[in-house]
PDB file of N, CA and C in Angstrom:
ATOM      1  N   UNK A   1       0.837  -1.179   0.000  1.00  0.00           N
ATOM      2  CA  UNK A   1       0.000   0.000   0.000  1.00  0.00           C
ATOM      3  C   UNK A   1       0.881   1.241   0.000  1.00  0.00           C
ATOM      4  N   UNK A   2       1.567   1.349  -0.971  1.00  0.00           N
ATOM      5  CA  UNK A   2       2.573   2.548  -1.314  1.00  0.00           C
ATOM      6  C   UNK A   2       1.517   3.595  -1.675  1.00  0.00           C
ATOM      7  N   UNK A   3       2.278   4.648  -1.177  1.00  0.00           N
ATOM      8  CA  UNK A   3       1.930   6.063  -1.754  1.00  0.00           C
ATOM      9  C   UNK A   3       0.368   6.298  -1.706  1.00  0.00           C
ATOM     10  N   UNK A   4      -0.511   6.060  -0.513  1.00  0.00           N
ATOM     11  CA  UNK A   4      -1.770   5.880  -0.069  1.00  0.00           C
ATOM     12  C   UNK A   4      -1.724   7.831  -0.039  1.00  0.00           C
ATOM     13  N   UNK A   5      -3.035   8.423  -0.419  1.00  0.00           N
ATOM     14  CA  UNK A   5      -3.511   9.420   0.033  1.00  0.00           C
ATOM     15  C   UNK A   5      -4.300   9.829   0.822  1.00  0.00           C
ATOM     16  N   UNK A   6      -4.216  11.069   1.571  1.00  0.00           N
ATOM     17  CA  UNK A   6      -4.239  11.323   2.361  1.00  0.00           C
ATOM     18  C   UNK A   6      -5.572  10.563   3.468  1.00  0.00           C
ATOM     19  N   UNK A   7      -6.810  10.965   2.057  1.00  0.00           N
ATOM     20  CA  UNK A   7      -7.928  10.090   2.930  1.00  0.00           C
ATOM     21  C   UNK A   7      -7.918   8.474   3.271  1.00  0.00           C
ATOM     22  N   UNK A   8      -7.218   7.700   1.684  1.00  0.00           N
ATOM     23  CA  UNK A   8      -7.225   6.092   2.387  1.00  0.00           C
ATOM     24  C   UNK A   8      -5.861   5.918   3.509  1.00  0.00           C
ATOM     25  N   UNK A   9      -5.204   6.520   3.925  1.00  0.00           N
ATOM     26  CA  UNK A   9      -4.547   6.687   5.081  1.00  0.00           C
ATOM     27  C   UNK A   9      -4.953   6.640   6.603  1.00  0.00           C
ATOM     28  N   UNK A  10      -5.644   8.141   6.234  1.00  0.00           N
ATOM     29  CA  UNK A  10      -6.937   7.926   7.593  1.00  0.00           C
ATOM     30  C   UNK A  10      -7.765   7.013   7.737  1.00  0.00           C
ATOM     31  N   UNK A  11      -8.343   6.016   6.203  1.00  0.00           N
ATOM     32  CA  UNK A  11      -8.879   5.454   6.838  1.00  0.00           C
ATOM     33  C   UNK A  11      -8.461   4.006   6.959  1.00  0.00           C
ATOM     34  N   UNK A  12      -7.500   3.746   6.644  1.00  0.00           N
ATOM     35  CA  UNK A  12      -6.474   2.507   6.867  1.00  0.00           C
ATOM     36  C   UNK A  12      -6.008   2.577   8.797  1.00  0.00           C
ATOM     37  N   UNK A  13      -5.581   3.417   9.404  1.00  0.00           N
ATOM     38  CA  UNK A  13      -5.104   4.312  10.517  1.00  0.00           C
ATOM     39  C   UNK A  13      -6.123   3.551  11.442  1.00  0.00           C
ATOM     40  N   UNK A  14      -7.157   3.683  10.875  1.00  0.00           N
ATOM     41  CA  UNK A  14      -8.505   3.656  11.899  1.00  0.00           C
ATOM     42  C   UNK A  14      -9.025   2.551  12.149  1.00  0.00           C
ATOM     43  N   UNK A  15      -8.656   1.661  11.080  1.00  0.00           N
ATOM     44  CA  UNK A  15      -9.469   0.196  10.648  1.00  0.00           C
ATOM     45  C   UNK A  15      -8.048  -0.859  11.806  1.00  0.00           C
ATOM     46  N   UNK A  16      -6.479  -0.459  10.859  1.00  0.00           N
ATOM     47  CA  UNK A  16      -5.793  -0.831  12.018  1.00  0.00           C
ATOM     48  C   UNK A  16      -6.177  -0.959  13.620  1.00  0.00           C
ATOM     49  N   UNK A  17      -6.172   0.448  14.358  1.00  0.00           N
ATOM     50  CA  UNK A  17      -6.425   0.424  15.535  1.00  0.00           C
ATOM     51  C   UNK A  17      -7.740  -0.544  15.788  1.00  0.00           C
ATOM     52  N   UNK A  18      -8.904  -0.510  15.230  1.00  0.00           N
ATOM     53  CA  UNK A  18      -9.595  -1.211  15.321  1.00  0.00           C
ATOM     54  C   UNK A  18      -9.313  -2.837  15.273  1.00  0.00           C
ATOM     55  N   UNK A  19      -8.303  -3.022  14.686  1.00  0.00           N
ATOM     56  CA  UNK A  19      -8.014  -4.740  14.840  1.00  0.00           C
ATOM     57  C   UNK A  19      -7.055  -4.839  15.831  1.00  0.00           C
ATOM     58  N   UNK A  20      -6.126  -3.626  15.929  1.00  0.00           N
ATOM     59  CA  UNK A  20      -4.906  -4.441  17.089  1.00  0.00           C
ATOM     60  C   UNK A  20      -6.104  -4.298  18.118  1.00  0.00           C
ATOM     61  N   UNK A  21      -7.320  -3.389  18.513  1.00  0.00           N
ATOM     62  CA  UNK A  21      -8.260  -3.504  19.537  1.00  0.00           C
ATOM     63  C   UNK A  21      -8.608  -4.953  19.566  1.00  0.00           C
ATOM     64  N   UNK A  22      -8.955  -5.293  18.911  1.00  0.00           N
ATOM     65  CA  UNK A  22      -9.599  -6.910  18.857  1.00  0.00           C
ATOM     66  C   UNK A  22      -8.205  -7.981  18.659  1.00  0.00           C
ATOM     67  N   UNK A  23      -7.453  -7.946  18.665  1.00  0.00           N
ATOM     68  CA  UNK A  23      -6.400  -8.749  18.717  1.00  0.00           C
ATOM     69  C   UNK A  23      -5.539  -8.937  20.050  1.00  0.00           C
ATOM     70  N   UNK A  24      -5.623  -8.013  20.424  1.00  0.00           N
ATOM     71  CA  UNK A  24      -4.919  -7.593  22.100  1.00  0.00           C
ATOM     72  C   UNK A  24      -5.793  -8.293  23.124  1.00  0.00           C
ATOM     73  N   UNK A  25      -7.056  -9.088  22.530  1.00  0.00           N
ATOM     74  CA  UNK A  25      -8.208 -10.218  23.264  1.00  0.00           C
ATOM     75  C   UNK A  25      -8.196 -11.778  22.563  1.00  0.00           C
ATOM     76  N   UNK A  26      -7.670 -11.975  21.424  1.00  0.00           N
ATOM     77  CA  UNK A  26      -8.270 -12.676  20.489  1.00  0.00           C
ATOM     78  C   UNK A  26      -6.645 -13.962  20.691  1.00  0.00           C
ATOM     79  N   UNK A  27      -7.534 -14.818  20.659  1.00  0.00           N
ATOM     80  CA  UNK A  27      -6.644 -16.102  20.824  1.00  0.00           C
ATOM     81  C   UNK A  27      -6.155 -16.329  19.321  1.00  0.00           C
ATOM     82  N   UNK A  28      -5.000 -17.518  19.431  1.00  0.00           N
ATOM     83  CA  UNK A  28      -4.292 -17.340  17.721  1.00  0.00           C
ATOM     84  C   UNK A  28      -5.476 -17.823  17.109  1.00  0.00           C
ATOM     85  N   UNK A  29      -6.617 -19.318  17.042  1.00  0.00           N
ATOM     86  CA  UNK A  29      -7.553 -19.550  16.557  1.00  0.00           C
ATOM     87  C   UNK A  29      -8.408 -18.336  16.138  1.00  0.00           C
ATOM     88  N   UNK A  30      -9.086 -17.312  16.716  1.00  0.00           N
ATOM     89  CA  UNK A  30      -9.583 -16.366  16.640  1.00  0.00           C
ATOM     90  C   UNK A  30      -8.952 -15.175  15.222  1.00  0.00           C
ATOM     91  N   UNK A  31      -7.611 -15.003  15.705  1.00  0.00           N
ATOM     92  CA  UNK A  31      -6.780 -14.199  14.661  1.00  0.00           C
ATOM     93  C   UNK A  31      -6.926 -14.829  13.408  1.00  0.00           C
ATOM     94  N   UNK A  32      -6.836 -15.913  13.031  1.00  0.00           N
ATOM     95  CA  UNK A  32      -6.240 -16.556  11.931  1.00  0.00           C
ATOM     96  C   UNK A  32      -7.842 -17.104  11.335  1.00  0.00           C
ATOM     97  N   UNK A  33      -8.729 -16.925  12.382  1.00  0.00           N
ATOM     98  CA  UNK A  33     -10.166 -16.753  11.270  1.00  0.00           C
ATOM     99  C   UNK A  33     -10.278 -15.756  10.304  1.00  0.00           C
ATOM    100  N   UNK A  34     -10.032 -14.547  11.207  1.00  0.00           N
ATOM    101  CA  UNK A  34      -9.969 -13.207  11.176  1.00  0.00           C
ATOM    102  C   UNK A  34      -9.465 -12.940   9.618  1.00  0.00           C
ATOM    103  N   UNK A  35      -7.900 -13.582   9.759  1.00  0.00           N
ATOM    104  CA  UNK A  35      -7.434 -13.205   8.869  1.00  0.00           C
ATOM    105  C   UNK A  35      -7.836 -13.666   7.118  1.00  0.00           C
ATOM    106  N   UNK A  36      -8.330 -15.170   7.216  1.00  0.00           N
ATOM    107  CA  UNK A  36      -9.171 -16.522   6.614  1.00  0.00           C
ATOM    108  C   UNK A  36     -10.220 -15.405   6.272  1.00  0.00           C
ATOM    109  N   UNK A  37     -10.527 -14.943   7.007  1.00  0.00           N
ATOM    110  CA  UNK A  37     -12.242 -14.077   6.411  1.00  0.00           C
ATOM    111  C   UNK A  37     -11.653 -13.124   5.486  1.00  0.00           C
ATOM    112  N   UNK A  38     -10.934 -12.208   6.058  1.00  0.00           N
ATOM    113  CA  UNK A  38     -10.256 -11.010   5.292  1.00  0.00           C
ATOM    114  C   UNK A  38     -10.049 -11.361   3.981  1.00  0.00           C
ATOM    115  N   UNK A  39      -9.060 -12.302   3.857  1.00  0.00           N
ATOM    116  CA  UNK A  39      -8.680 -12.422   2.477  1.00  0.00           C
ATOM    117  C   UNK A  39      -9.371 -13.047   1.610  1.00  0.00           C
ATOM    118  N   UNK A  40     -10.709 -13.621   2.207  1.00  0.00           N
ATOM    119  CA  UNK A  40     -11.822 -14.467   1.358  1.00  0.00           C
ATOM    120  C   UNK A  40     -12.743 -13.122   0.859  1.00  0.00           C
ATOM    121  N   UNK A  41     -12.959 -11.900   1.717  1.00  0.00           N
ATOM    122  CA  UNK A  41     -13.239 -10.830   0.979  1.00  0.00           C
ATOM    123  C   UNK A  41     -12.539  -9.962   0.195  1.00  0.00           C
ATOM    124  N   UNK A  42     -11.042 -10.069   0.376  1.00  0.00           N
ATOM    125  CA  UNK A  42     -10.219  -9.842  -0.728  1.00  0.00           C
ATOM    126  C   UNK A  42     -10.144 -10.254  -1.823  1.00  0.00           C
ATOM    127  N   UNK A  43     -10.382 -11.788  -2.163  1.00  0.00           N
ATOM    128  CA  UNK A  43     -10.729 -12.623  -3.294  1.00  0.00           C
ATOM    129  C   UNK A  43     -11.787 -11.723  -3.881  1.00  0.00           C
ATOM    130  N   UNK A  44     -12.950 -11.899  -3.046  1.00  0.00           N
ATOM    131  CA  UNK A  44     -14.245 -11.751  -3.625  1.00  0.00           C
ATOM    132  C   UNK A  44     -13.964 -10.111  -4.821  1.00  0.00           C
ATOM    133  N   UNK A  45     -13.530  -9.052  -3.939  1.00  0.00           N
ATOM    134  CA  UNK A  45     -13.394  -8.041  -4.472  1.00  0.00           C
ATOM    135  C   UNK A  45     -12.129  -8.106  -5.275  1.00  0.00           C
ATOM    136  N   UNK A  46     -11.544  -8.400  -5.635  1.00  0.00           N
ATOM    137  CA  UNK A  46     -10.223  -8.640  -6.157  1.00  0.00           C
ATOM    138  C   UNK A  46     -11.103  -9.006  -8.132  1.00  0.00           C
ATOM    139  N   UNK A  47     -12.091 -10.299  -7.643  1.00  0.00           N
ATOM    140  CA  UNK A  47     -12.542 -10.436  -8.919  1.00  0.00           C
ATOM    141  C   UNK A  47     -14.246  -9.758  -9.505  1.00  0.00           C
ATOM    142  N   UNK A  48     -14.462  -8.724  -8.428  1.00  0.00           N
ATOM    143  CA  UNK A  48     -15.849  -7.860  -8.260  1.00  0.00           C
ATOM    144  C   UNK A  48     -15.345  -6.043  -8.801  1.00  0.00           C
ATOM    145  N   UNK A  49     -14.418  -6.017  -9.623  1.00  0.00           N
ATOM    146  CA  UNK A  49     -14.322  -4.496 -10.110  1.00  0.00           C
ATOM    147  C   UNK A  49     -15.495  -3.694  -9.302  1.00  0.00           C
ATOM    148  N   UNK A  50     -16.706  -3.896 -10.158  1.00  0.00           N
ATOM    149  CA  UNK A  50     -17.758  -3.034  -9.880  1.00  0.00           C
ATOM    150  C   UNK A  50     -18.372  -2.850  -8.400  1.00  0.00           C
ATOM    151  N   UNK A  51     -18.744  -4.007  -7.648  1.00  0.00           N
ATOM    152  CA  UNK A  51     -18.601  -4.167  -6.236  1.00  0.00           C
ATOM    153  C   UNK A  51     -17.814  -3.205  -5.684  1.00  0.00           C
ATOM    154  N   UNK A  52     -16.504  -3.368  -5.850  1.00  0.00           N
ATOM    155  CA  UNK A  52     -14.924  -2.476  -4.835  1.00  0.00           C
ATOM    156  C   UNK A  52     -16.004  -1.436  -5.297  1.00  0.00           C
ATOM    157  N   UNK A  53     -16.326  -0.257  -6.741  1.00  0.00           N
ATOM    158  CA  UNK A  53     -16.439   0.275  -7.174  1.00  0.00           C
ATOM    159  C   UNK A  53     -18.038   1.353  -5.597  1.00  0.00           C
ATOM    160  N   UNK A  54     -18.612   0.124  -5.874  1.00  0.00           N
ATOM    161  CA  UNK A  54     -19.916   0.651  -4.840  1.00  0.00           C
ATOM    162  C   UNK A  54     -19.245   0.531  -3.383  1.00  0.00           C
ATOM    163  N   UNK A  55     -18.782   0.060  -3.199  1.00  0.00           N
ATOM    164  CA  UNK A  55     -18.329  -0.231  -1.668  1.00  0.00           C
ATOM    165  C   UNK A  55     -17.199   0.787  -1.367  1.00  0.00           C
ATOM    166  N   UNK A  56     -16.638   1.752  -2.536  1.00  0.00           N
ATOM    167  CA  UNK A  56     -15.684   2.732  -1.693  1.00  0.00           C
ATOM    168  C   UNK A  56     -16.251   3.678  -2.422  1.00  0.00           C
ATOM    169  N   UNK A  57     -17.767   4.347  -3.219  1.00  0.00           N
ATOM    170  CA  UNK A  57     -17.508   5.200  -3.769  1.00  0.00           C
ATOM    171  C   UNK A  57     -18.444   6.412  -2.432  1.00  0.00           C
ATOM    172  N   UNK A  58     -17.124   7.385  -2.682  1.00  0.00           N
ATOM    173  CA  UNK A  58     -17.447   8.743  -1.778  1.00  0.00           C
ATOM    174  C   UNK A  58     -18.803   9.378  -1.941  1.00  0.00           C
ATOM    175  N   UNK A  59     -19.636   9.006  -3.751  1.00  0.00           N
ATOM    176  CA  UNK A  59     -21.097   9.911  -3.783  1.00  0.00           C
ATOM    177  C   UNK A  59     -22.090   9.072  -2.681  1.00  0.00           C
ATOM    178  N   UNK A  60     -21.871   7.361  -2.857  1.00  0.00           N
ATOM    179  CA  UNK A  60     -22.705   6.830  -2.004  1.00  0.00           C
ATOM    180  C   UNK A  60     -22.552   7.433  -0.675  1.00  0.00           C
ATOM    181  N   UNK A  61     -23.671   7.148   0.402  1.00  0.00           N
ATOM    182  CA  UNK A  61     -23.740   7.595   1.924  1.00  0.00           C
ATOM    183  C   UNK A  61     -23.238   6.121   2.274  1.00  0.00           C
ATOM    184  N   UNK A  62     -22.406   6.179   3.451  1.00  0.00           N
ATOM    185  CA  UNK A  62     -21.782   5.447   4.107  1.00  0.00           C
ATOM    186  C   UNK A  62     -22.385   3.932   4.628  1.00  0.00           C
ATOM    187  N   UNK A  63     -23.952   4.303   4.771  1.00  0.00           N
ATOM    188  CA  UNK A  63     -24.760   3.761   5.632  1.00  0.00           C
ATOM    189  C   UNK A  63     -25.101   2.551   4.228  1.00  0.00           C
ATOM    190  N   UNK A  64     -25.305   3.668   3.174  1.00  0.00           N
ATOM    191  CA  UNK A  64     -26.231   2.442   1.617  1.00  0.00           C
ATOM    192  C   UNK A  64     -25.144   1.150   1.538  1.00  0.00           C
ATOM    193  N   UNK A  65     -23.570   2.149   1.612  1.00  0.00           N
ATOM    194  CA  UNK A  65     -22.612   0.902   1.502  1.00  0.00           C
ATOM    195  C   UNK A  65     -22.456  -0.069   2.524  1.00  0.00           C
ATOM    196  N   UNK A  66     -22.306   0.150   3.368  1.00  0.00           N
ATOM    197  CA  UNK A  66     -22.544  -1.038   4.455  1.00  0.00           C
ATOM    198  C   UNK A  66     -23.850  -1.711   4.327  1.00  0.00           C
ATOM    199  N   UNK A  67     -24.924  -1.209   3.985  1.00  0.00           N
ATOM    200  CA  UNK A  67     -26.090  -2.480   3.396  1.00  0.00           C
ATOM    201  C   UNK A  67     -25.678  -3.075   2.448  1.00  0.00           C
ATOM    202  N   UNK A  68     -24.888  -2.072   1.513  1.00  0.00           N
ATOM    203  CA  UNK A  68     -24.800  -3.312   0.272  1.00  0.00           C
ATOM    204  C   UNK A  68     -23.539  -4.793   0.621  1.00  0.00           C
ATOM    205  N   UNK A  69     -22.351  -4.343   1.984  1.00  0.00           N
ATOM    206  CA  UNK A  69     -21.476  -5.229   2.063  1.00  0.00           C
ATOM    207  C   UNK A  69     -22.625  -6.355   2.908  1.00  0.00           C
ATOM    208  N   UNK A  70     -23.132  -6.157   3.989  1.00  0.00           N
ATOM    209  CA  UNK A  70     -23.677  -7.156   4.893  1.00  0.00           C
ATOM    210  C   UNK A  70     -25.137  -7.991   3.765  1.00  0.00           C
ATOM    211  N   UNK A  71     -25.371  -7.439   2.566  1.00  0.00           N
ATOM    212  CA  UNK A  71     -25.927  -8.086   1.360  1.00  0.00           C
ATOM    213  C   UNK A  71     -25.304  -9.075   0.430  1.00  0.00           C
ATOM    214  N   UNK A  72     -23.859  -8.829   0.594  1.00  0.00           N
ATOM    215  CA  UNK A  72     -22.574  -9.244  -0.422  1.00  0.00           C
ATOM    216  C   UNK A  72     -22.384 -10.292   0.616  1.00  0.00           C
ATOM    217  N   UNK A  73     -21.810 -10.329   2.128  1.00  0.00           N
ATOM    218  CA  UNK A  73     -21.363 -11.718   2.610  1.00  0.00           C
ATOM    219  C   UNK A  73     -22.639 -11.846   3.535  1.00  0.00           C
ATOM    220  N   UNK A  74     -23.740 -11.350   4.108  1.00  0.00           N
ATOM    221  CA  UNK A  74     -24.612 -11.979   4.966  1.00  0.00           C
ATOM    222  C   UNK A  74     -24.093 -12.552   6.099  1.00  0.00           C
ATOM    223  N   UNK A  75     -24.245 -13.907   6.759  1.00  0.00           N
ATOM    224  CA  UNK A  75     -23.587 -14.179   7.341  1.00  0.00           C
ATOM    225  C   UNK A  75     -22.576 -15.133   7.290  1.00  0.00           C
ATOM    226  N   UNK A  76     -21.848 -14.838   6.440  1.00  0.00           N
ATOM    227  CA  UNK A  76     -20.989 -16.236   5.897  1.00  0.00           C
ATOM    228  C   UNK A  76     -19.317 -15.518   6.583  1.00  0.00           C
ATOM    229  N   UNK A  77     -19.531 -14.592   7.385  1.00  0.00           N
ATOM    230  CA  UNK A  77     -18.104 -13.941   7.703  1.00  0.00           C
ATOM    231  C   UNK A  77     -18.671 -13.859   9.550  1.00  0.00           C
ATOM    232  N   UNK A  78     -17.524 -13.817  10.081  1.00  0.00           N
ATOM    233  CA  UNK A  78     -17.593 -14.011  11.593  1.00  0.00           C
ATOM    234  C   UNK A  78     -17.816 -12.285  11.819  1.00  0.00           C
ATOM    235  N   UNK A  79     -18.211 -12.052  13.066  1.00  0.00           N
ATOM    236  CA  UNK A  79     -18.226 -10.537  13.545  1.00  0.00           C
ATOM    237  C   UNK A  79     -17.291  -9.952  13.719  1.00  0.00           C
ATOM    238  N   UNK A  80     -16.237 -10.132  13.552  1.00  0.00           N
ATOM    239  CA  UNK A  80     -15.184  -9.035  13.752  1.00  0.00           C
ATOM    240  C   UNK A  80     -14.585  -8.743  12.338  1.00  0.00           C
ATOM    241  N   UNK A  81     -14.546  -9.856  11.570  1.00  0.00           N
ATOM    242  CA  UNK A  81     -14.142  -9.596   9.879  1.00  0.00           C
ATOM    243  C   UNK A  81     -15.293  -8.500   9.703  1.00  0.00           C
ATOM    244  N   UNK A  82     -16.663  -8.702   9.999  1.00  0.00           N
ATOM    245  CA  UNK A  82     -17.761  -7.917   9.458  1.00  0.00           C
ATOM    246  C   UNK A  82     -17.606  -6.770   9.745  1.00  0.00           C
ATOM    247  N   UNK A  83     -17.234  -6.720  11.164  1.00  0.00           N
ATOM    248  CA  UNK A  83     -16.955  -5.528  12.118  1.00  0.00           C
ATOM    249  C   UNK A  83     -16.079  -4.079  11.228  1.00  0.00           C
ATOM    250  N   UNK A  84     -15.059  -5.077  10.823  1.00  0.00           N
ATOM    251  CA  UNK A  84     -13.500  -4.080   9.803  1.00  0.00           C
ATOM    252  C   UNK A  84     -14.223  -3.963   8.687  1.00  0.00           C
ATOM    253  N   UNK A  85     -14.934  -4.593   7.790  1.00  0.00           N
ATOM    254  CA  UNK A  85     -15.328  -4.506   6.747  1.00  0.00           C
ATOM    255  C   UNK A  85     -16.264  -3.325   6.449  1.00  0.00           C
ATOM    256  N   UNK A  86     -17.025  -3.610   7.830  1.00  0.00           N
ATOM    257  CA  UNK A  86     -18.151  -2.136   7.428  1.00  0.00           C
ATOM    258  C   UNK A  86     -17.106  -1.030   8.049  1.00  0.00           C
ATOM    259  N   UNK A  87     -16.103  -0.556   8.752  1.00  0.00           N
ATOM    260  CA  UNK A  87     -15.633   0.457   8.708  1.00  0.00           C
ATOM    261  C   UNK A  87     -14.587   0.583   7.622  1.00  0.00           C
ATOM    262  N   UNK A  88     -14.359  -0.642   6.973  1.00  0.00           N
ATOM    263  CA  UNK A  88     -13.928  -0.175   6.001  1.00  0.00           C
ATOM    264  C   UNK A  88     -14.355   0.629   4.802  1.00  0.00           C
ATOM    265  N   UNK A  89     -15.445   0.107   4.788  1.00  0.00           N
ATOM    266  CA  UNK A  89     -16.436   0.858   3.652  1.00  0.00           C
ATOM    267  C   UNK A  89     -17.211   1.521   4.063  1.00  0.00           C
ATOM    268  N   UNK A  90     -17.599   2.069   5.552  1.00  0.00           N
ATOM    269  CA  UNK A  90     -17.955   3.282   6.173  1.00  0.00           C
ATOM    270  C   UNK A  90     -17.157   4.715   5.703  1.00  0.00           C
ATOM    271  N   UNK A  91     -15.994   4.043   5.561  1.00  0.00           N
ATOM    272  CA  UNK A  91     -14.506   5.181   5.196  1.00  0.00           C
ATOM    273  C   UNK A  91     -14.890   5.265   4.030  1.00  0.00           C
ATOM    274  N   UNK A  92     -13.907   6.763   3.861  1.00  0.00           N
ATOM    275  CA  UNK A  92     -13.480   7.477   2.587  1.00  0.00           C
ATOM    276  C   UNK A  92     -12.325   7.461   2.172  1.00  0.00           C
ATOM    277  N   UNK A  93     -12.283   6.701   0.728  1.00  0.00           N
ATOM    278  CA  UNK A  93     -10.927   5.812   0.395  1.00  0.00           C
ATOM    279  C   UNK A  93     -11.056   6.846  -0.886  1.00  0.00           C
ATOM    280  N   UNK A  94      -9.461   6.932  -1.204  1.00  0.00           N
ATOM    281  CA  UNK A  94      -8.975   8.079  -2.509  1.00  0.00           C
ATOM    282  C   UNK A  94      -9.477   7.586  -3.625  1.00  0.00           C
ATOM    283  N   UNK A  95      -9.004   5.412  -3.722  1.00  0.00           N
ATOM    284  CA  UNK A  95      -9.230   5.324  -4.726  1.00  0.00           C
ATOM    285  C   UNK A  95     -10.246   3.696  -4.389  1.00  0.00           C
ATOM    286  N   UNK A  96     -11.097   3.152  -5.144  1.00  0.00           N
ATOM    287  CA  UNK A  96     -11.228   2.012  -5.042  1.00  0.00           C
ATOM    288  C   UNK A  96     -10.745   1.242  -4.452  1.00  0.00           C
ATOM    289  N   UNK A  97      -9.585   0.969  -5.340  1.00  0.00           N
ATOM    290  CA  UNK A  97      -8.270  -0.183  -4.812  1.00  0.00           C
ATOM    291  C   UNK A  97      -8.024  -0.218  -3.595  1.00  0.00           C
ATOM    292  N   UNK A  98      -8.150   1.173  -3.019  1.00  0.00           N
ATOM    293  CA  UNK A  98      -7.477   1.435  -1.965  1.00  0.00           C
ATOM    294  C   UNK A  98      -8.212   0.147  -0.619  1.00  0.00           C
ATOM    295  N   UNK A  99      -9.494   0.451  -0.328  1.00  0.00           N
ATOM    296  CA  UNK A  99     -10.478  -0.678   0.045  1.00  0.00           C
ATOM    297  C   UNK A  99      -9.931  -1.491   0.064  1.00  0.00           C
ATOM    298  N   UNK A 100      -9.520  -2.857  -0.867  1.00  0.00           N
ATOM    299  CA  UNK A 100      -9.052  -3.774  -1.070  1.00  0.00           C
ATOM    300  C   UNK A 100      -7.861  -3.728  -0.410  1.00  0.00           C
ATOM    301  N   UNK A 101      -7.135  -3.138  -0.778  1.00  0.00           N
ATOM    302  CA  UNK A 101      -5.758  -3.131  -0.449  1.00  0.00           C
ATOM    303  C   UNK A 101      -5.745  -3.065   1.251  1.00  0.00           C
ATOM    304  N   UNK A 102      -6.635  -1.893   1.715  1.00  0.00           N
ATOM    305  CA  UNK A 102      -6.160  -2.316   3.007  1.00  0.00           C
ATOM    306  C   UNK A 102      -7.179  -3.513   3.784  1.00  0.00           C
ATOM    307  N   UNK A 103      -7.928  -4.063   2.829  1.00  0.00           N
ATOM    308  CA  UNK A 103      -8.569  -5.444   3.836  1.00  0.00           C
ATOM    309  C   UNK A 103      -7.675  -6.568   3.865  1.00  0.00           C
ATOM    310  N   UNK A 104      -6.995  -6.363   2.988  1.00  0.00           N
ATOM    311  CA  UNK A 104      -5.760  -7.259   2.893  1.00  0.00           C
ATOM    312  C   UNK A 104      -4.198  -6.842   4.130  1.00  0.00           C
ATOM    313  N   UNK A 105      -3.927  -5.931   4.250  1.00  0.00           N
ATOM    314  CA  UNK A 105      -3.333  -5.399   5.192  1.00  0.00           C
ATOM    315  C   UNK A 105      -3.879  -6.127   6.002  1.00  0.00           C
ATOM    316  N   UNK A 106      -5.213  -5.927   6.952  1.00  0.00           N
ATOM    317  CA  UNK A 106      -5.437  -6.211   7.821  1.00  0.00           C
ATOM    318  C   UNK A 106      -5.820  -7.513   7.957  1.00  0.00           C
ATOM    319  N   UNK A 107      -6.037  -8.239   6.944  1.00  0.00           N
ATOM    320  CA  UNK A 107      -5.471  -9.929   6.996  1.00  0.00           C
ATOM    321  C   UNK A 107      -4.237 -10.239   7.465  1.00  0.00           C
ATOM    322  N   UNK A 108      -3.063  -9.664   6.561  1.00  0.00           N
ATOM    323  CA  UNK A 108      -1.708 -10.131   6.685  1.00  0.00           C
ATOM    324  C   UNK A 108      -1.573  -9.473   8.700  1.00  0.00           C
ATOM    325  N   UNK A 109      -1.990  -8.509   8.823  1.00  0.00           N
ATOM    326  CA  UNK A 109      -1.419  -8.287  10.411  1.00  0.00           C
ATOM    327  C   UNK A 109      -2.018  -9.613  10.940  1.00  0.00           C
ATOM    328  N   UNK A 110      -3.389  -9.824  10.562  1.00  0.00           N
ATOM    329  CA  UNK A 110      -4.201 -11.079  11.285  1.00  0.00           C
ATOM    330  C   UNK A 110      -3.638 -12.079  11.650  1.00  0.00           C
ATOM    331  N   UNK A 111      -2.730 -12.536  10.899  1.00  0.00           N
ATOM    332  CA  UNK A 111      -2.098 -13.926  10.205  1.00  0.00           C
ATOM    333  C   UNK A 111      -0.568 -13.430  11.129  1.00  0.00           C
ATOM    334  N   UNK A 112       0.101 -12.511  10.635  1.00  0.00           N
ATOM    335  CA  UNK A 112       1.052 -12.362  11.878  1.00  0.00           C
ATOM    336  C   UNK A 112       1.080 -12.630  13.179  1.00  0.00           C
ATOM    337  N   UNK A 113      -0.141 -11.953  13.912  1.00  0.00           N
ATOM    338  CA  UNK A 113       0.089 -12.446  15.252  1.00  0.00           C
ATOM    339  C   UNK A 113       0.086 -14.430  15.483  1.00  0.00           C
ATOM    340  N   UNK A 114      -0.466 -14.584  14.571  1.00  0.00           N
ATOM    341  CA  UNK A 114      -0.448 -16.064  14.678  1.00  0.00           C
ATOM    342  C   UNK A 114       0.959 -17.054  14.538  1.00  0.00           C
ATOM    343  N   UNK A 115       1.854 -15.893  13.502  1.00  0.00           N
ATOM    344  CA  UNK A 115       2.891 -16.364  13.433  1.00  0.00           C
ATOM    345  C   UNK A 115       3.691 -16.543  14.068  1.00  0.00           C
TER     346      UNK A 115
END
């Protein structure tokens, strides 16, 4: 995640703190779901252009996009993946990609503590 601007920064910043919050409780089993979920919504959006597209765009209200993510996985993701996901796409990301990029970040930290 090189050369992030200014807004997917802040909101990368925020989503972080929000997982080392839940990790500083979370047993390695727990983390390494965490992380298992993350990157299964990384997949998803990785091959969903248009999806990333609704899920980080700044005209939508914050609130439409988080209906449309908890529409996209339902309950097929544990509560704390869900948890990062809707503040991920609560946030205001510079670019699309950006989204993606940092749900993946916050997989790979996931998967670290386990390491």
């Amino acid at each position: 995640m090189q050369h992030l601007q200014a807004a997917s920064r802040r909101a990368l910043a925020a989503a972080r703190e929000r997982l080392d919050g839940y990790l500083d409780g979370a047993g390695e089993a727990d983390a390494e779901r965490l992380g298992d979920e993350l990157f299964a919504a990384v997949d998803l959006l990785a091959g969903q252009p248009v999806l990333r597209r609704h899920l980080a765009d700044p005209a939508t209200e914050a609130a439409d996009r988080t209906r449309l993510l908890r529409a996209v996985f339902g309950t097929k993701l544990g509560r704390p993946a869900t948890q990062l996901l809707e503040e991920l796409v609560g946030a205001r990301w510079s670019q699309p990609r950006d989204l993606m990029d940092a749900a993946e970040t916050l997989g790979r930290l996931a998967m670290l503590t386990v390491a």
